[in-house]
PDB file of N, CA and C in Angstrom:
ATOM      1  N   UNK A   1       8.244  19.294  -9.738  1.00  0.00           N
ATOM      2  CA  UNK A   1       7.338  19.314 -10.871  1.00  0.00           C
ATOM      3  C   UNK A   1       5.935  18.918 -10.406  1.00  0.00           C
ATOM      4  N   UNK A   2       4.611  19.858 -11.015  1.00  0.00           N
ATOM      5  CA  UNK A   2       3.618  19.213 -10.513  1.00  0.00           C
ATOM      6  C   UNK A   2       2.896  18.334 -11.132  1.00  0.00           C
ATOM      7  N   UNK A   3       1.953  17.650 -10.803  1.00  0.00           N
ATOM      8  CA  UNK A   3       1.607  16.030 -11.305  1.00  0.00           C
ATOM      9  C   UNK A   3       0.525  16.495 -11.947  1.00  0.00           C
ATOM     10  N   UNK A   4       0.109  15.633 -12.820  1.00  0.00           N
ATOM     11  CA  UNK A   4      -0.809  16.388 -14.182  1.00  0.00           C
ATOM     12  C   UNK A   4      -2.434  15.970 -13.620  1.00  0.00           C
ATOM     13  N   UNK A   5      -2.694  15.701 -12.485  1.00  0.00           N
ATOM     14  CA  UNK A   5      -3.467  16.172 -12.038  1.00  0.00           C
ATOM     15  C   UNK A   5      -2.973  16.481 -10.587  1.00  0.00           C
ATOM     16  N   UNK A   6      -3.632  17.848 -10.391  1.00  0.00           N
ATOM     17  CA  UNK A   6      -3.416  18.530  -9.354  1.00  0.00           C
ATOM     18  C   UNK A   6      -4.372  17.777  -8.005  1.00  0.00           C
ATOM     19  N   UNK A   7      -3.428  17.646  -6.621  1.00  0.00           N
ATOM     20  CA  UNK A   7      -4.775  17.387  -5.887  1.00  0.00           C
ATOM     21  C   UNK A   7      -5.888  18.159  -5.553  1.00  0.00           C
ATOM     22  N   UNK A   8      -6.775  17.888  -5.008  1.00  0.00           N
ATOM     23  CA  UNK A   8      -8.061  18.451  -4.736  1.00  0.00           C
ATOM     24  C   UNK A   8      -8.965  18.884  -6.366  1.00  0.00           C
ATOM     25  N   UNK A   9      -8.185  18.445  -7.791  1.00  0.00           N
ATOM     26  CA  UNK A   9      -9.171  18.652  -8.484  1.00  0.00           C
ATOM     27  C   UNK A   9     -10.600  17.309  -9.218  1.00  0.00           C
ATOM     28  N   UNK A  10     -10.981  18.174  -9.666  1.00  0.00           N
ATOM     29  CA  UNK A  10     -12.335  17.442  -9.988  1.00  0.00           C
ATOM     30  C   UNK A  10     -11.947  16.460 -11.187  1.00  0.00           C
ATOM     31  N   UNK A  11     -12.324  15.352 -11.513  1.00  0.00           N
ATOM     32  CA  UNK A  11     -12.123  14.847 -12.677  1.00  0.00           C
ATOM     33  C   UNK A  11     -13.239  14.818 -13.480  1.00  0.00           C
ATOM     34  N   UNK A  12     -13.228  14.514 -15.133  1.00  0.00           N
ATOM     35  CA  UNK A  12     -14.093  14.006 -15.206  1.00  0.00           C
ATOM     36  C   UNK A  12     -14.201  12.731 -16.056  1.00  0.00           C
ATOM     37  N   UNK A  13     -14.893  11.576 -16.073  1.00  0.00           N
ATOM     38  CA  UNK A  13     -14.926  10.003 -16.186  1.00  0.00           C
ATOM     39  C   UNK A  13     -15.402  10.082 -17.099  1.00  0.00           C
ATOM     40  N   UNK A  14     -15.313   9.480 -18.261  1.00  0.00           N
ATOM     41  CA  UNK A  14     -16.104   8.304 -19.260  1.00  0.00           C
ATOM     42  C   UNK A  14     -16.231   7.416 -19.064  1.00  0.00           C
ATOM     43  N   UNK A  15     -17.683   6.961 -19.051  1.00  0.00           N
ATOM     44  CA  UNK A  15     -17.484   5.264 -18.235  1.00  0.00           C
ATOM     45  C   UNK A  15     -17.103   4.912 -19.685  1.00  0.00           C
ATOM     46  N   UNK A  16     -16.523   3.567 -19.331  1.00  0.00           N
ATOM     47  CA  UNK A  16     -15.913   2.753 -20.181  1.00  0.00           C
ATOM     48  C   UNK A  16     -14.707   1.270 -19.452  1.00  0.00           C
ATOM     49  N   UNK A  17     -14.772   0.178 -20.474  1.00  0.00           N
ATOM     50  CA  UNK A  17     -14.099  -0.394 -19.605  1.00  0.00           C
ATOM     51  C   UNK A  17     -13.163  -0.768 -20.925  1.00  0.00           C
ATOM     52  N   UNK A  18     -13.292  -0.160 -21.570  1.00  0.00           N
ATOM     53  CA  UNK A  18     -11.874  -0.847 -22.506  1.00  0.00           C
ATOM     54  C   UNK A  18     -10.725   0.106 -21.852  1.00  0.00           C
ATOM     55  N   UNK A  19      -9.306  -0.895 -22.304  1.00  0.00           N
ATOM     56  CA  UNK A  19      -8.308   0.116 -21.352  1.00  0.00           C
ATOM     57  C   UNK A  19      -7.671   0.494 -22.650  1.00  0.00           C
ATOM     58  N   UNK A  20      -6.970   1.714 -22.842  1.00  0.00           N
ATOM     59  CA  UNK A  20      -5.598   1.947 -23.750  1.00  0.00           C
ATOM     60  C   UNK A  20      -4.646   1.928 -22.370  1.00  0.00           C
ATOM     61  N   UNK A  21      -3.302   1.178 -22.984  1.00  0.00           N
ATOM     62  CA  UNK A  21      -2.010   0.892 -21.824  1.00  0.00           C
ATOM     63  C   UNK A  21      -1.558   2.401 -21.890  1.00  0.00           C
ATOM     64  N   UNK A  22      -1.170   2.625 -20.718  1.00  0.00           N
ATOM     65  CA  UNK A  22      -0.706   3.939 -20.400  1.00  0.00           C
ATOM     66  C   UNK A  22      -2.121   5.271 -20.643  1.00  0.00           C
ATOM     67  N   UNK A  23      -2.663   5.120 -20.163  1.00  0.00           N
ATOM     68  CA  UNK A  23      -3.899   5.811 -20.307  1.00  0.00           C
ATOM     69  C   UNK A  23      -4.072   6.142 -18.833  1.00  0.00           C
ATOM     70  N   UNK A  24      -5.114   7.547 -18.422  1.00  0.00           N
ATOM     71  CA  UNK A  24      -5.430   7.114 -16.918  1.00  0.00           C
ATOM     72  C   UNK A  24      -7.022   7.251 -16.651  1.00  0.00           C
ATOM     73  N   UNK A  25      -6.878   5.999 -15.802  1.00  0.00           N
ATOM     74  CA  UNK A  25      -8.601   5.738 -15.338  1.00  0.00           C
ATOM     75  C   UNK A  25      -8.905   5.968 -14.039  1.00  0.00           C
ATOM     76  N   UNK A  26     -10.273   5.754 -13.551  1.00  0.00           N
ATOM     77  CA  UNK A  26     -10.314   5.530 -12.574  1.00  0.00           C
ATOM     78  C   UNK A  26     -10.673   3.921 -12.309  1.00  0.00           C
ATOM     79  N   UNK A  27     -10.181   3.381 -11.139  1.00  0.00           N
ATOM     80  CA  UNK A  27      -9.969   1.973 -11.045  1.00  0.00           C
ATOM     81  C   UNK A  27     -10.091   1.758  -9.168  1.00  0.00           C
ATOM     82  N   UNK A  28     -11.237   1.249  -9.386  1.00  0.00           N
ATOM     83  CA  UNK A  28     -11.771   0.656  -8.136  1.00  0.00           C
ATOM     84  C   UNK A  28     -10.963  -1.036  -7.923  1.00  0.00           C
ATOM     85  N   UNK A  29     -10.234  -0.513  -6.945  1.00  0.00           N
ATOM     86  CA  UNK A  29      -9.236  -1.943  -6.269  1.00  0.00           C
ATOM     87  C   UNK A  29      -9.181  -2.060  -4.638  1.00  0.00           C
ATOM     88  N   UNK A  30      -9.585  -3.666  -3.848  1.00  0.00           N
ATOM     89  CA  UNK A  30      -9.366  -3.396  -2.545  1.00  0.00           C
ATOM     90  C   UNK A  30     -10.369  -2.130  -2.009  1.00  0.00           C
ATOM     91  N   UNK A  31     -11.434  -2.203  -2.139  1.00  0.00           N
ATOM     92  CA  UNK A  31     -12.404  -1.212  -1.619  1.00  0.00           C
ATOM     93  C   UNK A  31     -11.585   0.489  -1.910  1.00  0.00           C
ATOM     94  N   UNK A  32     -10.937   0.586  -2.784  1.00  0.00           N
ATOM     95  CA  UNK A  32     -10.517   2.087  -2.815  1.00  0.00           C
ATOM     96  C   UNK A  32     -10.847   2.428  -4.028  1.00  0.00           C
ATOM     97  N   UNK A  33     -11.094   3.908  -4.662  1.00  0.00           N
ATOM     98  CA  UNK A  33     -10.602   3.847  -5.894  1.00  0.00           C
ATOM     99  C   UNK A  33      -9.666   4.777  -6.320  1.00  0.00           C
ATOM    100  N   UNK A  34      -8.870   4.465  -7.291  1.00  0.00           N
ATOM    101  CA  UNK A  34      -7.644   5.138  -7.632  1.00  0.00           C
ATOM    102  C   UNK A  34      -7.768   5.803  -8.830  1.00  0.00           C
ATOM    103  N   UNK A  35      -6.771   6.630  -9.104  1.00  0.00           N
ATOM    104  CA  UNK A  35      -7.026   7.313 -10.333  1.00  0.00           C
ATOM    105  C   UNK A  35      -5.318   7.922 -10.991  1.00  0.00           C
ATOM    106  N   UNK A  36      -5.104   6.588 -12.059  1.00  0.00           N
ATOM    107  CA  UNK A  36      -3.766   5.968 -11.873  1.00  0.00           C
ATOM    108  C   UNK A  36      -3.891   5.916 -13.591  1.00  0.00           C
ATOM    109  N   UNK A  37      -2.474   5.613 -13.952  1.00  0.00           N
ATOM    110  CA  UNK A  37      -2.250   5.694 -15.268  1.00  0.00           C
ATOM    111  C   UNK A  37      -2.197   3.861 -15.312  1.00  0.00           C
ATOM    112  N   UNK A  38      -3.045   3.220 -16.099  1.00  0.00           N
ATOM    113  CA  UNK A  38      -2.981   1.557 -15.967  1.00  0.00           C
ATOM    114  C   UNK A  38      -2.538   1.047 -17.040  1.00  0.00           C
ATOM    115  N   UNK A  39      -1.603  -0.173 -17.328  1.00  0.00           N
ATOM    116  CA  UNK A  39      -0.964  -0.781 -17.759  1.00  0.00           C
ATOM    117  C   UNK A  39      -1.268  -2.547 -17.418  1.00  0.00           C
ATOM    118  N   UNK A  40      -1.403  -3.085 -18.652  1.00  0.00           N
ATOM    119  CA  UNK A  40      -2.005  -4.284 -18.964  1.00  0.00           C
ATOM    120  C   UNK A  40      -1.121  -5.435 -18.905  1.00  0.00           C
ATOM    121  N   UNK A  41      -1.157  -6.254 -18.308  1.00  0.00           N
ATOM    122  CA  UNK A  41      -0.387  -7.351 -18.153  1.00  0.00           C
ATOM    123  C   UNK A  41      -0.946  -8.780 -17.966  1.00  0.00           C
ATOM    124  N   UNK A  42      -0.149  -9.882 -18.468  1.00  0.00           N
ATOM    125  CA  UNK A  42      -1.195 -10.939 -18.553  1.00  0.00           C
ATOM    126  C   UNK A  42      -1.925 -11.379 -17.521  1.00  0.00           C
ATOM    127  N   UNK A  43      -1.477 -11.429 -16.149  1.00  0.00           N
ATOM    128  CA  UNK A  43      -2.157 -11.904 -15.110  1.00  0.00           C
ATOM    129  C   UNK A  43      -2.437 -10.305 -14.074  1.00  0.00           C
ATOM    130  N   UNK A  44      -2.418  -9.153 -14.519  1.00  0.00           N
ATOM    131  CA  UNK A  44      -2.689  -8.309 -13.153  1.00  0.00           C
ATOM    132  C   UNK A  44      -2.778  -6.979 -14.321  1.00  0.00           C
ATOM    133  N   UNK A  45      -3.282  -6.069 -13.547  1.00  0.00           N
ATOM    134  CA  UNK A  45      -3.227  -4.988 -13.816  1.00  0.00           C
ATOM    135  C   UNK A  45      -2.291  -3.857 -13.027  1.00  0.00           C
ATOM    136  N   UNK A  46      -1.479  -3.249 -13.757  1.00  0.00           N
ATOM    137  CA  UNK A  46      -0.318  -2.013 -13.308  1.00  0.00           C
ATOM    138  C   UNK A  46      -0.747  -0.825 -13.303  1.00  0.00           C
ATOM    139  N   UNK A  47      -1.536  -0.430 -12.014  1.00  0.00           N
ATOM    140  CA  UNK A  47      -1.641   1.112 -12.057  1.00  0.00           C
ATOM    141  C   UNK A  47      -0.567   2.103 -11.341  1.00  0.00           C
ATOM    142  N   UNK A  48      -0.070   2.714 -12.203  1.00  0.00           N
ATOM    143  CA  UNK A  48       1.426   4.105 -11.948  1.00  0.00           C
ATOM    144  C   UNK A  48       0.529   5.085 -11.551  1.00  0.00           C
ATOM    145  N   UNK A  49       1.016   5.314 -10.331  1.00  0.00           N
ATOM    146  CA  UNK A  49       0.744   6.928  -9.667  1.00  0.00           C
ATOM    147  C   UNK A  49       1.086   8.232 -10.839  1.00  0.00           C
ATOM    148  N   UNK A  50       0.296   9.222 -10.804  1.00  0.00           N
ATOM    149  CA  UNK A  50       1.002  10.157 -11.489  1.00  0.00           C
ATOM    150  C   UNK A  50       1.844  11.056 -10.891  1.00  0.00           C
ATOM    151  N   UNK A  51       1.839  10.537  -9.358  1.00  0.00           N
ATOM    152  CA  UNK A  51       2.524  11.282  -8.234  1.00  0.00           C
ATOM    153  C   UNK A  51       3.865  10.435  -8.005  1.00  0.00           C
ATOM    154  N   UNK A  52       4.976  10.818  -8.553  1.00  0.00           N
ATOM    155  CA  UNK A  52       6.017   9.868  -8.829  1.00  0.00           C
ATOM    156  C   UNK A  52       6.571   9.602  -7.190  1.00  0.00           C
ATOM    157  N   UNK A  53       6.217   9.840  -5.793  1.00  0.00           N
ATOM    158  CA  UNK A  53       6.253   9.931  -4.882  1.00  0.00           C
ATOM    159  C   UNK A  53       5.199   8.253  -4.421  1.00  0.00           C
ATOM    160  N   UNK A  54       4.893   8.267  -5.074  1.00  0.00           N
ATOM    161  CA  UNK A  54       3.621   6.735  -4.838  1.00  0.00           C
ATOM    162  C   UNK A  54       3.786   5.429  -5.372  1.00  0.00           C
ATOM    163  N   UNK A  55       4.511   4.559  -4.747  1.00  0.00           N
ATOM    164  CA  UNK A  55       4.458   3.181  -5.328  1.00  0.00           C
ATOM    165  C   UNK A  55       3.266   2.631  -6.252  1.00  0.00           C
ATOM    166  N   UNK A  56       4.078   1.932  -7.669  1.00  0.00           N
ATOM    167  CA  UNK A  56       2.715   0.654  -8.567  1.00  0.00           C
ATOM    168  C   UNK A  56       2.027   0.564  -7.655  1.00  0.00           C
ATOM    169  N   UNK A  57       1.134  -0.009  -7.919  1.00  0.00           N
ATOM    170  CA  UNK A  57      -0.152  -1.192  -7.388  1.00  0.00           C
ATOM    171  C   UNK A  57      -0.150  -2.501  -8.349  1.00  0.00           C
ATOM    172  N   UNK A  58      -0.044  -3.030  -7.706  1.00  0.00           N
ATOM    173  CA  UNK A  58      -0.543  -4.652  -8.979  1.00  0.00           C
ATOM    174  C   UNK A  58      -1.944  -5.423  -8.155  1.00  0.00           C
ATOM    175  N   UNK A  59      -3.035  -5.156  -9.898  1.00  0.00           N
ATOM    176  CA  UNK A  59      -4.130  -5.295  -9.088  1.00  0.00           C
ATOM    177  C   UNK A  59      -4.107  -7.155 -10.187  1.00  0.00           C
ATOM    178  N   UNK A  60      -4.111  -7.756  -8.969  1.00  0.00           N
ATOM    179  CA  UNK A  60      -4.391  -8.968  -9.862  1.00  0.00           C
ATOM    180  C   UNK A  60      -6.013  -9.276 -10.546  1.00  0.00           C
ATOM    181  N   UNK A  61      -6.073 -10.115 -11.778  1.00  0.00           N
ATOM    182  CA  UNK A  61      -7.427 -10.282 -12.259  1.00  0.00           C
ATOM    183  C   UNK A  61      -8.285 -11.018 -11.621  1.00  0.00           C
ATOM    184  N   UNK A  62      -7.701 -11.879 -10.655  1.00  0.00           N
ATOM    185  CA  UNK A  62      -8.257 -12.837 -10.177  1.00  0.00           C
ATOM    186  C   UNK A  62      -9.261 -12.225  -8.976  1.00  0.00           C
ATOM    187  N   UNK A  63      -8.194 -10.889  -8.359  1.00  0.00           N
ATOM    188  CA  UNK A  63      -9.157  -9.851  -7.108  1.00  0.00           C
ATOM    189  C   UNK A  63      -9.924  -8.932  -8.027  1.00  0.00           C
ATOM    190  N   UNK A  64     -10.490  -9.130  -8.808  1.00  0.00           N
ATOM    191  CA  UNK A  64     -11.203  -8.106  -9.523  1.00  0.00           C
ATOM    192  C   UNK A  64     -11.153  -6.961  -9.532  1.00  0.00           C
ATOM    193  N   UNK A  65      -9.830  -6.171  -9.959  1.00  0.00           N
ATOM    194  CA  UNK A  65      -9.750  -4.439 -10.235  1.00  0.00           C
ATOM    195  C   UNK A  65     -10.915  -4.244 -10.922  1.00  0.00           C
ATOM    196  N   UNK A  66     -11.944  -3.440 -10.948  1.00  0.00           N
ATOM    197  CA  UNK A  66     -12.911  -2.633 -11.870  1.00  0.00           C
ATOM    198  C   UNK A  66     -12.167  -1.181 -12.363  1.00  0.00           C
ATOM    199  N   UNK A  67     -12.374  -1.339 -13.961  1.00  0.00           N
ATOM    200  CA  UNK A  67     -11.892  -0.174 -14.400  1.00  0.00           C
ATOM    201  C   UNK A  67     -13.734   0.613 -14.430  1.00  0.00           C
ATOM    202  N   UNK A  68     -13.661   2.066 -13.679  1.00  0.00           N
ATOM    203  CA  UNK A  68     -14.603   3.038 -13.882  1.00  0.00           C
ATOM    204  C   UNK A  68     -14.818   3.421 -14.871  1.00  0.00           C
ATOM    205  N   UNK A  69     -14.069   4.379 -15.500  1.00  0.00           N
ATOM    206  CA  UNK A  69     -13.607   4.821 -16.579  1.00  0.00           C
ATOM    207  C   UNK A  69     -12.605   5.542 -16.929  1.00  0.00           C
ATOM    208  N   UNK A  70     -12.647   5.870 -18.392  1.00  0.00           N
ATOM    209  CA  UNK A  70     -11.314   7.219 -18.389  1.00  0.00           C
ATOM    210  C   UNK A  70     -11.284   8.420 -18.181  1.00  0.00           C
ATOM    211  N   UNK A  71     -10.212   9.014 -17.634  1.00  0.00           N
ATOM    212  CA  UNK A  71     -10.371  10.193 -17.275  1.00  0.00           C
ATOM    213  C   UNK A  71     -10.166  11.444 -18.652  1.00  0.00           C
ATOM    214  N   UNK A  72     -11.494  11.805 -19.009  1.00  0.00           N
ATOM    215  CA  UNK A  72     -10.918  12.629 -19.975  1.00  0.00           C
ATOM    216  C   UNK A  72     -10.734  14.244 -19.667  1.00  0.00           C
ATOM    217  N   UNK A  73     -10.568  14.304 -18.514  1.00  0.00           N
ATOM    218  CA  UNK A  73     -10.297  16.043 -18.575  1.00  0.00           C
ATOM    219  C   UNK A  73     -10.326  16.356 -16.648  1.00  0.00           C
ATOM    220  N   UNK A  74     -10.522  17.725 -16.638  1.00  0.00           N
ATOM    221  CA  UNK A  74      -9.682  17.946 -15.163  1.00  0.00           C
ATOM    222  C   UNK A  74     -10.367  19.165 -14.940  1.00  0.00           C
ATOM    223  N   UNK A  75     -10.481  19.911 -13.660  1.00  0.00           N
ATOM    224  CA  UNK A  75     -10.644  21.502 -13.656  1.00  0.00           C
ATOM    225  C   UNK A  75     -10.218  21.785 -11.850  1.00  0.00           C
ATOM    226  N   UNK A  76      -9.669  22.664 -11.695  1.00  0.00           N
ATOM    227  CA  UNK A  76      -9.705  22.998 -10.499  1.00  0.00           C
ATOM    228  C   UNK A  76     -10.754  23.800  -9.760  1.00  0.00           C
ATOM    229  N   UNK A  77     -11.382  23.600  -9.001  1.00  0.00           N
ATOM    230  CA  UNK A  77     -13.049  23.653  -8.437  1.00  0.00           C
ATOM    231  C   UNK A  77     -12.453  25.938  -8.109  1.00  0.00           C
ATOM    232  N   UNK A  78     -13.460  26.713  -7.979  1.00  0.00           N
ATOM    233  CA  UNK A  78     -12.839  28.097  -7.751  1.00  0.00           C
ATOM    234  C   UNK A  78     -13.763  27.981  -5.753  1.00  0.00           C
ATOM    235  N   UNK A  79     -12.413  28.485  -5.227  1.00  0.00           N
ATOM    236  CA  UNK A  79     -13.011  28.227  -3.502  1.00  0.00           C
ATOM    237  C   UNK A  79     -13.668  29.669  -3.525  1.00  0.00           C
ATOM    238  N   UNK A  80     -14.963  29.916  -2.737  1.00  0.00           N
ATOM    239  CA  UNK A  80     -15.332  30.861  -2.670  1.00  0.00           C
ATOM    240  C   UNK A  80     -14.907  31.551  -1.048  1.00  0.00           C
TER     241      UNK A  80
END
């Protein structure tokens, strides 16, 4: 099955930092940023791969995950 975002496509962000649980953002953690479905918890943040092939992440609050924003939409770029 393929993952509801495809790799190599483009996203596009709303900045924003409020989260809805089970939502997907982009989320700068550990100098990377990810782009993960996040889930709220009292001491950390749970970002789920949408690539069921990819372990959680638990970004604790204390290491400061930054939520970017949400991802509201997708397109696959056309290769010329």
């Amino acid at each position: 099955m393929e993952s509801e975002l495809p790799d190599r496509d483009v996203v596009l962000i709303k900045h924003s930092t409020n989260i809805e649980d089970g939502q997907i953002y982009a989320v700068e953690f550990n100098n990377q940023t990810y782009v993960k479905k996040v889930y709220l918890h009292k001491t950390y943040l749970r970002l789920v791969s949408i690539n069921k092939k990819y372990d959680d992440i638990y970004a604790p609050y204390e290491e400061n995950p930054r939520i970017i924003g949400k991802i509201v939409g997708n397109f696959t770029p056309i290769e010329e």
